[in-house]
Protein backbone atom coordinates (compact mmCIF):
# COMPACT_ATOMS: atom_id res chain seq x y z
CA UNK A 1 -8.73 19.72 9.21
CA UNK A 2 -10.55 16.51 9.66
CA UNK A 3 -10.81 15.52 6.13
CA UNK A 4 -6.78 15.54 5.89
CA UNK A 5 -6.98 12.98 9.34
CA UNK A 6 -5.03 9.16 8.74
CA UNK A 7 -6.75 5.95 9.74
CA UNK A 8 -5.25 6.41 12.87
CA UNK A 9 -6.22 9.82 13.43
CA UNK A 10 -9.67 8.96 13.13
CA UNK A 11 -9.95 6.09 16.13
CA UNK A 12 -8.12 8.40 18.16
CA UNK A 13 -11.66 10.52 17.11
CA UNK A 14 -13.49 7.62 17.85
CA UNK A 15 -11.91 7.59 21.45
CA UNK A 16 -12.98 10.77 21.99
CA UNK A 17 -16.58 10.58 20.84
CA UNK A 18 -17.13 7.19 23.21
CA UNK A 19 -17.37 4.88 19.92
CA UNK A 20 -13.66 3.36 20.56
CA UNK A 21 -15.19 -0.36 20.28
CA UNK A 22 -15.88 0.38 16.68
CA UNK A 23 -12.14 1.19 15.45
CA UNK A 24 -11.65 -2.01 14.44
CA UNK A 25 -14.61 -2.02 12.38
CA UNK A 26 -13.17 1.67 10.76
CA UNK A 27 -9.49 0.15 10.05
CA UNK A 28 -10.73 -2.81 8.23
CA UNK A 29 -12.85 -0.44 6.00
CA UNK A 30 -9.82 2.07 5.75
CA UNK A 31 -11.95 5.08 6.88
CA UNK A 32 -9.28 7.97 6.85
CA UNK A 33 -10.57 11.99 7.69
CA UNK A 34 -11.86 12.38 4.03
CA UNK A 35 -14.26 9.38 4.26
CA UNK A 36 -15.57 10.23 7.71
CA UNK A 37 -16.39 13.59 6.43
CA UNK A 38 -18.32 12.27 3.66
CA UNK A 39 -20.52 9.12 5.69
CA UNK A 40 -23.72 9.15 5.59
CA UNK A 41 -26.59 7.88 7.75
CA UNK A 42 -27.07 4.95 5.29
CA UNK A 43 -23.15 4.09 6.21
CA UNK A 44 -23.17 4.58 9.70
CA UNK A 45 -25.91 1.84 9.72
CA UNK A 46 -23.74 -0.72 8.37
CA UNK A 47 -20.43 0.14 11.01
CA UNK A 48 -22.88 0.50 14.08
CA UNK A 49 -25.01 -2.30 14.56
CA UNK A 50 -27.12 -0.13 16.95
CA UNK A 51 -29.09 2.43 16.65
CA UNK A 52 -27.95 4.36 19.88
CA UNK A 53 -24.38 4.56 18.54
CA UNK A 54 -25.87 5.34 15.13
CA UNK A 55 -27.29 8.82 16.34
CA UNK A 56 -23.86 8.69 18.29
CA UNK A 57 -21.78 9.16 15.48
CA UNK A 58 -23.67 11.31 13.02
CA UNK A 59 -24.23 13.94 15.91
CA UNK A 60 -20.36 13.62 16.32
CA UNK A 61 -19.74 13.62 12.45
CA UNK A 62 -22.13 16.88 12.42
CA UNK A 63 -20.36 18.77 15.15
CA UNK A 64 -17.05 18.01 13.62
CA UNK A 65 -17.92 19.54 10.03
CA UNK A 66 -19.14 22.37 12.14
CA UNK A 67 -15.66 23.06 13.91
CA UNK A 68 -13.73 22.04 10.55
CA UNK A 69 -16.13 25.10 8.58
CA UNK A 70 -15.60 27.30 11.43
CA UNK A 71 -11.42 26.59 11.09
CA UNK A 72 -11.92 27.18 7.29
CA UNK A 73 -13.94 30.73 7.31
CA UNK A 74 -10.76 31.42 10.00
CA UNK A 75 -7.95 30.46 7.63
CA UNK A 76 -9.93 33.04 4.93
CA UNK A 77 -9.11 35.73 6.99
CA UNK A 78 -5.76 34.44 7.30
CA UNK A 79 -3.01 36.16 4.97
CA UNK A 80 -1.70 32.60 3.76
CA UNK A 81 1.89 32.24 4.29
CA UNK A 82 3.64 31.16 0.56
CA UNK A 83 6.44 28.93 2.21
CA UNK A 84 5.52 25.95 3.77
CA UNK A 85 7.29 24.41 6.86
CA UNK A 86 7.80 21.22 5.15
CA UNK A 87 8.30 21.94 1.58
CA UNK A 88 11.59 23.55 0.79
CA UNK A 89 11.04 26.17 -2.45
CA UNK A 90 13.90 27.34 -4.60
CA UNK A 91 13.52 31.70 -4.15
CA UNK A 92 12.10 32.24 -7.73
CA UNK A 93 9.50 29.33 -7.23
CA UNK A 94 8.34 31.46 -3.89
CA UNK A 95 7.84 34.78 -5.68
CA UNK A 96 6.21 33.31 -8.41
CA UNK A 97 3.62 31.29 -5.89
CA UNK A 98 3.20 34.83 -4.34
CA UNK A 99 2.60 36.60 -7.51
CA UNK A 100 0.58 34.15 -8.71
CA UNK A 101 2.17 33.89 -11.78
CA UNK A 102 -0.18 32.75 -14.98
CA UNK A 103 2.48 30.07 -15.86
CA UNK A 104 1.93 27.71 -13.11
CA UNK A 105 -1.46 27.52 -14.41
CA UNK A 106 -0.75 27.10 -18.26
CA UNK A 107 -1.57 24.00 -20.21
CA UNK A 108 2.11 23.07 -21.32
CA UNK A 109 5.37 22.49 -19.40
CA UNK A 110 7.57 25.46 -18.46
CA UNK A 111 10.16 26.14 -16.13
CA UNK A 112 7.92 27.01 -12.89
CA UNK A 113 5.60 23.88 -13.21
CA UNK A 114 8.54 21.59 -13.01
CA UNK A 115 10.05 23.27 -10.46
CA UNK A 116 7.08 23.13 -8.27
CA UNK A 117 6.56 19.59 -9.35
CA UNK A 118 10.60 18.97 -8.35
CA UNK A 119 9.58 20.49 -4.67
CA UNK A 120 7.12 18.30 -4.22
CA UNK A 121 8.65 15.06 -5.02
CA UNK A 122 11.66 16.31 -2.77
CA UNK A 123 9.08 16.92 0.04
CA UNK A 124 7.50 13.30 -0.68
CA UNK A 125 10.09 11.23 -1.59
CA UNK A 126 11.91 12.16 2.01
CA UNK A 127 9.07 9.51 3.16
CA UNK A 128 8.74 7.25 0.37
CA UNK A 129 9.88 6.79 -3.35
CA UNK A 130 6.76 4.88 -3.04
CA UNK A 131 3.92 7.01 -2.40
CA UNK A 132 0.46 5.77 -2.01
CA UNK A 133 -2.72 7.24 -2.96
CA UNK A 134 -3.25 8.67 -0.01
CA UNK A 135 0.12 10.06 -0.09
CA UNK A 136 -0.49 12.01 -2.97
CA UNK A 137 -3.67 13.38 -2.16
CA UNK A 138 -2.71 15.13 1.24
CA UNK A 139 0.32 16.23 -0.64
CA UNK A 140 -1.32 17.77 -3.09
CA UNK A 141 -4.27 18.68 -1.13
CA UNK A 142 -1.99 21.05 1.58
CA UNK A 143 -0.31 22.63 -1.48
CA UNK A 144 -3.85 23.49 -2.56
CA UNK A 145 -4.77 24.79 0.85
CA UNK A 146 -1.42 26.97 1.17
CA UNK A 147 -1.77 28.26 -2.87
CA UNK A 148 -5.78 28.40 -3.79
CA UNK A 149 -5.21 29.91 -7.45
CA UNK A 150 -3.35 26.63 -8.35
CA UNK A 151 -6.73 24.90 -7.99
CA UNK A 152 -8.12 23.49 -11.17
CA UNK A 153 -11.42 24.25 -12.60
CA UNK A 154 -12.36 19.82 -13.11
CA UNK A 155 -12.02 16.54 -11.27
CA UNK A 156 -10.21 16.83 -7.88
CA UNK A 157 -9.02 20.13 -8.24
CA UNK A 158 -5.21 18.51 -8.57
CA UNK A 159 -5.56 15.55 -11.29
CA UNK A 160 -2.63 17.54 -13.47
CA UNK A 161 -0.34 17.83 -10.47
CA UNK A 162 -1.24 14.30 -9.75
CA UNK A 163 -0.57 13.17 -12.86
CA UNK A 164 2.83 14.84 -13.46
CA UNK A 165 3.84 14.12 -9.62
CA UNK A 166 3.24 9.92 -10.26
CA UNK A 167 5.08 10.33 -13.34
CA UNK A 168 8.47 12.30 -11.65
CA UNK A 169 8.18 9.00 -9.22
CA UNK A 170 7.62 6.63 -11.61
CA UNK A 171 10.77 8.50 -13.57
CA UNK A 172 13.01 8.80 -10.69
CA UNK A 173 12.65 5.43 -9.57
CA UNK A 174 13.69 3.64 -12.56
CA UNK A 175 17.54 4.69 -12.03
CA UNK A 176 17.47 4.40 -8.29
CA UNK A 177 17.21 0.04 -7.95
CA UNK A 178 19.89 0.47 -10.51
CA UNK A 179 22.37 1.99 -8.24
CA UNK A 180 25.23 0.70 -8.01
CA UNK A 181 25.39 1.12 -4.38
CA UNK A 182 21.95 -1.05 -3.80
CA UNK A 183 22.79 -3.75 -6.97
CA UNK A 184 23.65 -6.13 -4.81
CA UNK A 185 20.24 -6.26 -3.27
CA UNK A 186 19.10 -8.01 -6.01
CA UNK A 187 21.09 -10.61 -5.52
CA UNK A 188 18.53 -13.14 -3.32
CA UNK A 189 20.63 -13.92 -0.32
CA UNK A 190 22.18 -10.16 -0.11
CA UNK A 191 18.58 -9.10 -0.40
CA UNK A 192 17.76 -11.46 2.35
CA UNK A 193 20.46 -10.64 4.76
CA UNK A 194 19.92 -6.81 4.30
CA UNK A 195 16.38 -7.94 5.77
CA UNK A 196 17.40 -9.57 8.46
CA UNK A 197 19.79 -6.67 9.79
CA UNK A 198 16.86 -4.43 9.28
CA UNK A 199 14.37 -6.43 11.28
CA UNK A 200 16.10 -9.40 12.46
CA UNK A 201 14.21 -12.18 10.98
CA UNK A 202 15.28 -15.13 7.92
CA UNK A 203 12.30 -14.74 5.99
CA UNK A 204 13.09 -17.55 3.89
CA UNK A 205 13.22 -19.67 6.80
CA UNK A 206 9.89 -18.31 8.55
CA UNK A 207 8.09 -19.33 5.19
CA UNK A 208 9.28 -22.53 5.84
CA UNK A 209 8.59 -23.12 9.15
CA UNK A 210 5.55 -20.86 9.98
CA UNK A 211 3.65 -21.43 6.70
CA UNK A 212 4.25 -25.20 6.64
CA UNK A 213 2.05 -25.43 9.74
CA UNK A 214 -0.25 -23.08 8.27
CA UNK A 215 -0.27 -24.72 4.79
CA UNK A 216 -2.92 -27.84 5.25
CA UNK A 217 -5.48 -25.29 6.73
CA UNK A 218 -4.73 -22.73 4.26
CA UNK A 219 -5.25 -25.15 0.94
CA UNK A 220 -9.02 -25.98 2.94
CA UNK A 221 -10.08 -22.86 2.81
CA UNK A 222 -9.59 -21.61 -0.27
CA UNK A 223 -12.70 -21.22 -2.08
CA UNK A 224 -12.99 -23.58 -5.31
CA UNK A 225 -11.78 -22.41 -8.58
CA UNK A 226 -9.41 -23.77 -11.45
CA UNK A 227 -5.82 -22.61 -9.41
CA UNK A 228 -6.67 -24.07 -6.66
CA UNK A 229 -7.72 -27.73 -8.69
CA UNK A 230 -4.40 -27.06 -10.52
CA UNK A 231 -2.89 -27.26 -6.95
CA UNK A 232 -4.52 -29.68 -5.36
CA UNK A 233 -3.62 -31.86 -8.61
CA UNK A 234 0.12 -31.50 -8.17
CA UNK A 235 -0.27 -32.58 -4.91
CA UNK A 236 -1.35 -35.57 -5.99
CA UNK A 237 1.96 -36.38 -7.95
CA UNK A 238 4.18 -35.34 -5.63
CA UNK A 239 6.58 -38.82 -5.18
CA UNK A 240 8.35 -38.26 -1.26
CA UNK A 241 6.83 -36.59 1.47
CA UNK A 242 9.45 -34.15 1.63
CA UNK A 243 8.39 -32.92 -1.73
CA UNK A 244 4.82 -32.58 -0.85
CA UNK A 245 5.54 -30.71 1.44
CA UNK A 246 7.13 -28.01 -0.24
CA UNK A 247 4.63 -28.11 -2.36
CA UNK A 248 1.85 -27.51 0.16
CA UNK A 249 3.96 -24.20 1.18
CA UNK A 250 3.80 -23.32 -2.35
CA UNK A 251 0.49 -24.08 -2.54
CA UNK A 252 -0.38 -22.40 0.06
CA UNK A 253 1.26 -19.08 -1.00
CA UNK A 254 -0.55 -18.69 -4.45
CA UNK A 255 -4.11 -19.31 -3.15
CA UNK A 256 -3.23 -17.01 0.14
CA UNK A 257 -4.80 -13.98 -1.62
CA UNK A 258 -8.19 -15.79 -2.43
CA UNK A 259 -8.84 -17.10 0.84
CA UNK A 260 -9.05 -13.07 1.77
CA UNK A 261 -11.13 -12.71 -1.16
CA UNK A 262 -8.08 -10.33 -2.94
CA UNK A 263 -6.55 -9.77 -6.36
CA UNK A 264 -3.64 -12.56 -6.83
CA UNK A 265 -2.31 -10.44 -9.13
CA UNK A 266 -0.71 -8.11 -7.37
CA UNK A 267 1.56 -10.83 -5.27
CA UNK A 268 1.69 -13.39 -9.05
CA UNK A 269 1.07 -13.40 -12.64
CA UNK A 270 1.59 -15.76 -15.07
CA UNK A 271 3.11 -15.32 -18.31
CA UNK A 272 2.41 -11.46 -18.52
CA UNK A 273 3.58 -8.17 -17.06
CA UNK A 274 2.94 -7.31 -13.68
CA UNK A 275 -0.17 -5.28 -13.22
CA UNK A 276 1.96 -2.89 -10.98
CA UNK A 277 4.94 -1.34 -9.95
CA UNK A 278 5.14 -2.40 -6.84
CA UNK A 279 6.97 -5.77 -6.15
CA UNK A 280 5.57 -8.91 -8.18
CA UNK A 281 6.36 -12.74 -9.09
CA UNK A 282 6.09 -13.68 -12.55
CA UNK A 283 6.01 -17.34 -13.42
CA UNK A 284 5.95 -18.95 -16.79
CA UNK A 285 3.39 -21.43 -17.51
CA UNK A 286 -0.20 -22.02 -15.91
CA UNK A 287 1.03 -23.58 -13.00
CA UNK A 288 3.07 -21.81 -10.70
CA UNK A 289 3.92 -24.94 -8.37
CA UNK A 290 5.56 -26.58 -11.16
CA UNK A 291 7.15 -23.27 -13.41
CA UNK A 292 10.69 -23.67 -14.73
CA UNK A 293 10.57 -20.02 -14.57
CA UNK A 294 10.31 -18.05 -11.90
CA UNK A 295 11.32 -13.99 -11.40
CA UNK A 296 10.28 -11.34 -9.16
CA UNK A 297 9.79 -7.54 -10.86
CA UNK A 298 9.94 -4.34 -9.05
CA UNK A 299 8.80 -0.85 -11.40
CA UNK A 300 9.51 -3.18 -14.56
CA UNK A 301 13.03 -4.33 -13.59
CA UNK A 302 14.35 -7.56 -12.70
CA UNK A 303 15.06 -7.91 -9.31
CA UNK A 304 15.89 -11.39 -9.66
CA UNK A 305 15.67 -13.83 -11.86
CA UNK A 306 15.34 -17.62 -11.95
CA UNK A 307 19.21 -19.51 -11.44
CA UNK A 308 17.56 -22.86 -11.47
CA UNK A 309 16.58 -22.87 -7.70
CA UNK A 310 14.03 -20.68 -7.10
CA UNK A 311 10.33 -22.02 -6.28
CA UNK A 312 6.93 -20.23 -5.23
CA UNK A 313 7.72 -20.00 -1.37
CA UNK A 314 11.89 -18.38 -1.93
CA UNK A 315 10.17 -15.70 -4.56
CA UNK A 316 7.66 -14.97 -2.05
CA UNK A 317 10.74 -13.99 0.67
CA UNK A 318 12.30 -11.63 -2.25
CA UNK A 319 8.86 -10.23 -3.27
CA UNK A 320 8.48 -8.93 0.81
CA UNK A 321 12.32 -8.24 0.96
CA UNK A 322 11.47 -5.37 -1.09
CA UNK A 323 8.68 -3.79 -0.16
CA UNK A 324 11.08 -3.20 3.34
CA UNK A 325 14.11 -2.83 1.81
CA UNK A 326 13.18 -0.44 -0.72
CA UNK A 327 10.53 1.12 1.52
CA UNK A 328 7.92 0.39 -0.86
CA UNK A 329 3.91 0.70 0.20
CA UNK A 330 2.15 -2.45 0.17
CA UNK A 331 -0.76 -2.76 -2.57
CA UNK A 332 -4.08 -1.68 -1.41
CA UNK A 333 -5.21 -5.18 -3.19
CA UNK A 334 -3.16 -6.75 -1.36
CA UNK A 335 -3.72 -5.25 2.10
CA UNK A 336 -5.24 -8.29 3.84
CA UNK A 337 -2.76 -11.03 2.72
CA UNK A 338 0.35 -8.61 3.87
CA UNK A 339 -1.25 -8.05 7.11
CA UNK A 340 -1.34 -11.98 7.34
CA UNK A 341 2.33 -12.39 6.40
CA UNK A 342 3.61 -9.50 8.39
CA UNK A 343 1.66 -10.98 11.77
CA UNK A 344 1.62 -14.37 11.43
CA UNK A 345 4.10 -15.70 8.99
CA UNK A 346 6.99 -13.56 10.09
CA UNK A 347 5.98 -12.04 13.62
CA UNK A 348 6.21 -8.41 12.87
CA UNK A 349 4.71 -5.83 14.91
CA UNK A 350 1.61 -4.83 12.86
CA UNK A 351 -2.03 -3.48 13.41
CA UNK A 352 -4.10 -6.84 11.85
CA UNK A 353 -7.74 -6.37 10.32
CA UNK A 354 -10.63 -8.14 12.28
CA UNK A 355 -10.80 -10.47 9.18
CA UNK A 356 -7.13 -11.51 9.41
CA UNK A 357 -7.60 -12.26 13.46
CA UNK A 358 -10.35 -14.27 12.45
CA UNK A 359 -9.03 -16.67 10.05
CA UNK A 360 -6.11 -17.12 12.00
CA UNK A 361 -8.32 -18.51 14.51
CA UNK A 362 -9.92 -20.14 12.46
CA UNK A 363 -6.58 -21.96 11.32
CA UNK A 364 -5.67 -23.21 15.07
């Protein structure tokens, strides 16, 4: 089923068809199976430059909707099997999926909607306690396949499931970083450790290092705009040359997201809540090189909070602590300026956008 396919999935489609030179072009824009099924001639335009590969890919596109109708009309005929391979069901919850039972279906909670809900976060969570949207959707979207009558008459055909499936997470998760067993991961240097056994890198130390030769280059190309003046005017007061150059690294970090052109407030925010769940630093005040306050919040806890000795660039090695630690999905905002970081600031493995390459080459 094509329109279930991951990014990757879909260059390895791309291989197949002859258009491999264009998968960067498709990771960049995120194309998973559901968007290629839905591209149109007007899109193809703007990911093929020529019109050869144009007529390419729609007669590809065209013949896959074919086979993925075909492997539908197939599955009709199918007697569709209640239990699925990967989902475990409690016995009751399996008779009542094969019955069909009318309460699954009702408006208001009841024992069989929560359980079903329950076996699907125990499927998902096996992954993730972090699910992204995508996530969800081909959750939700094989459940639908498996059990048809739980389809819903609006929207997606799922936004109730959705809805009460983001809300187990978002309810589960809020005892988990309390654990007593994982506490001590909020503590910054514990946190920091645990990272480096897990990939074998000081992350507060790469920041340092990697982004300090990064950092000039960095401040350049951010476009104009009031955080960057605010920056650029701190510089100016810095005293020693030691301390401007911690500040550049700071600097460097806050206006990261607008040199790709992303939201900022999904890695900072001042003086408010996080936007989020997923990892954030909060700073008090308007200018985040010069806060006397600076925290990092995960799901509306504290994962750490500011001792007296935390700056812009050791919050930044906490806020990506976690997102490995706790296994946590990056922020689609935020895709770009994580790719960065994960490539080039502490020499991860990672697939890297065209854009990314291209400002790093920029930077050298």
């Amino acid at each position: 089923m094509a329109h279930l396919w991951s990014v990757l999935q879909v260059c390895e489609w791309l291989d197949e068809a002859g258009l491999g030179h264009a998968k960067d072009t498709f990771i960049e824009n995120e194309v998973d199976g559901l968007t290629l099924t839905k591209m149109t001639e007007r899109m193809s335009e703007r990911m093929f430059p020529k019109i050869k590969d144009q007529v390419q890919f729609m007669a590809a596109v065209d013949k896959l909707k074919l086979e993925d109708s075909h492997d539908t009309e197939v599955r009709k005929e199918t007697p569709v099997t209640p239990v699925s391979s990967d989902v475990i069901l409690p016995p009751f919850l399996k008779s009542a999926l094969s019955s069909q039972d009318p309460q699954l279906k009702s408006p208001g909670k009841n024992k069989l909607k929560n359980a079903l809900i329950q076996a699907l976060f125990d499927n998902l969570s096996q992954k993730t306690m972090y699910p992204s949207h995508n996530d969800y959707v081909l959750t939700l979207r094989s459940t639908l396949i498996r059990f048809p009558f739980l389809r819903e008459k609006y929207g997606s055909g799922y936004d109730a499931l959705l809805e009460s499936l983001k809300n187990k997470f978002k309810k589960e998760r809020k005892p988990l970083i309390n654990l007593e067993e994982v506490s001590k991961m909020k503590e910054k240097y514990s946190l920091l450790g645990e990272m480096k056994r897990i990939h074998q890198i000081d992350i507060d130390k790469a920041i340092l290092t990697k982004m300090g030769e990064l950092a000039p280059k960095l401040i350049e190309k951010a476009p104009k705009g009031s955080l960057k003046d605010i920056c650029l005017q701190t510089l100016q007061l810095c005293e020693d040359e030691q301390e401007k150059k911690a500040q550049m690294v700071n600097a460097a970090i806050v206006l990261l997201p607008s040199v790709f052109k992303e939201n900022a407030s999904f890695l900072f925010v001042n003086d408010q809540e996080p936007i989020s769940p997923t990892p954030t630093i909060v700073v008090t005040g308007s200018n985040p090189l010069s806060s006397t306050e600076v925290a990092v919040k995960m799901d509306g806890c504290n994962m750490i909070l500011d001792d007296g000795s935390i700056d812009i660039s050791l919050a930044l090695a906490v806020f990506f602590c976690l997102f490995h630690v706790y296994d946590v999905q990056y922020p689609k905002p935020l895709r770009k300026t994580m790719a960065f970081l994960e490539a080039f600031v502490f020499e991860m493995k990672s697939a890297v956008p065209l854009t990314v390459q291209k400002l790093v080459s920029s930077l050298h």
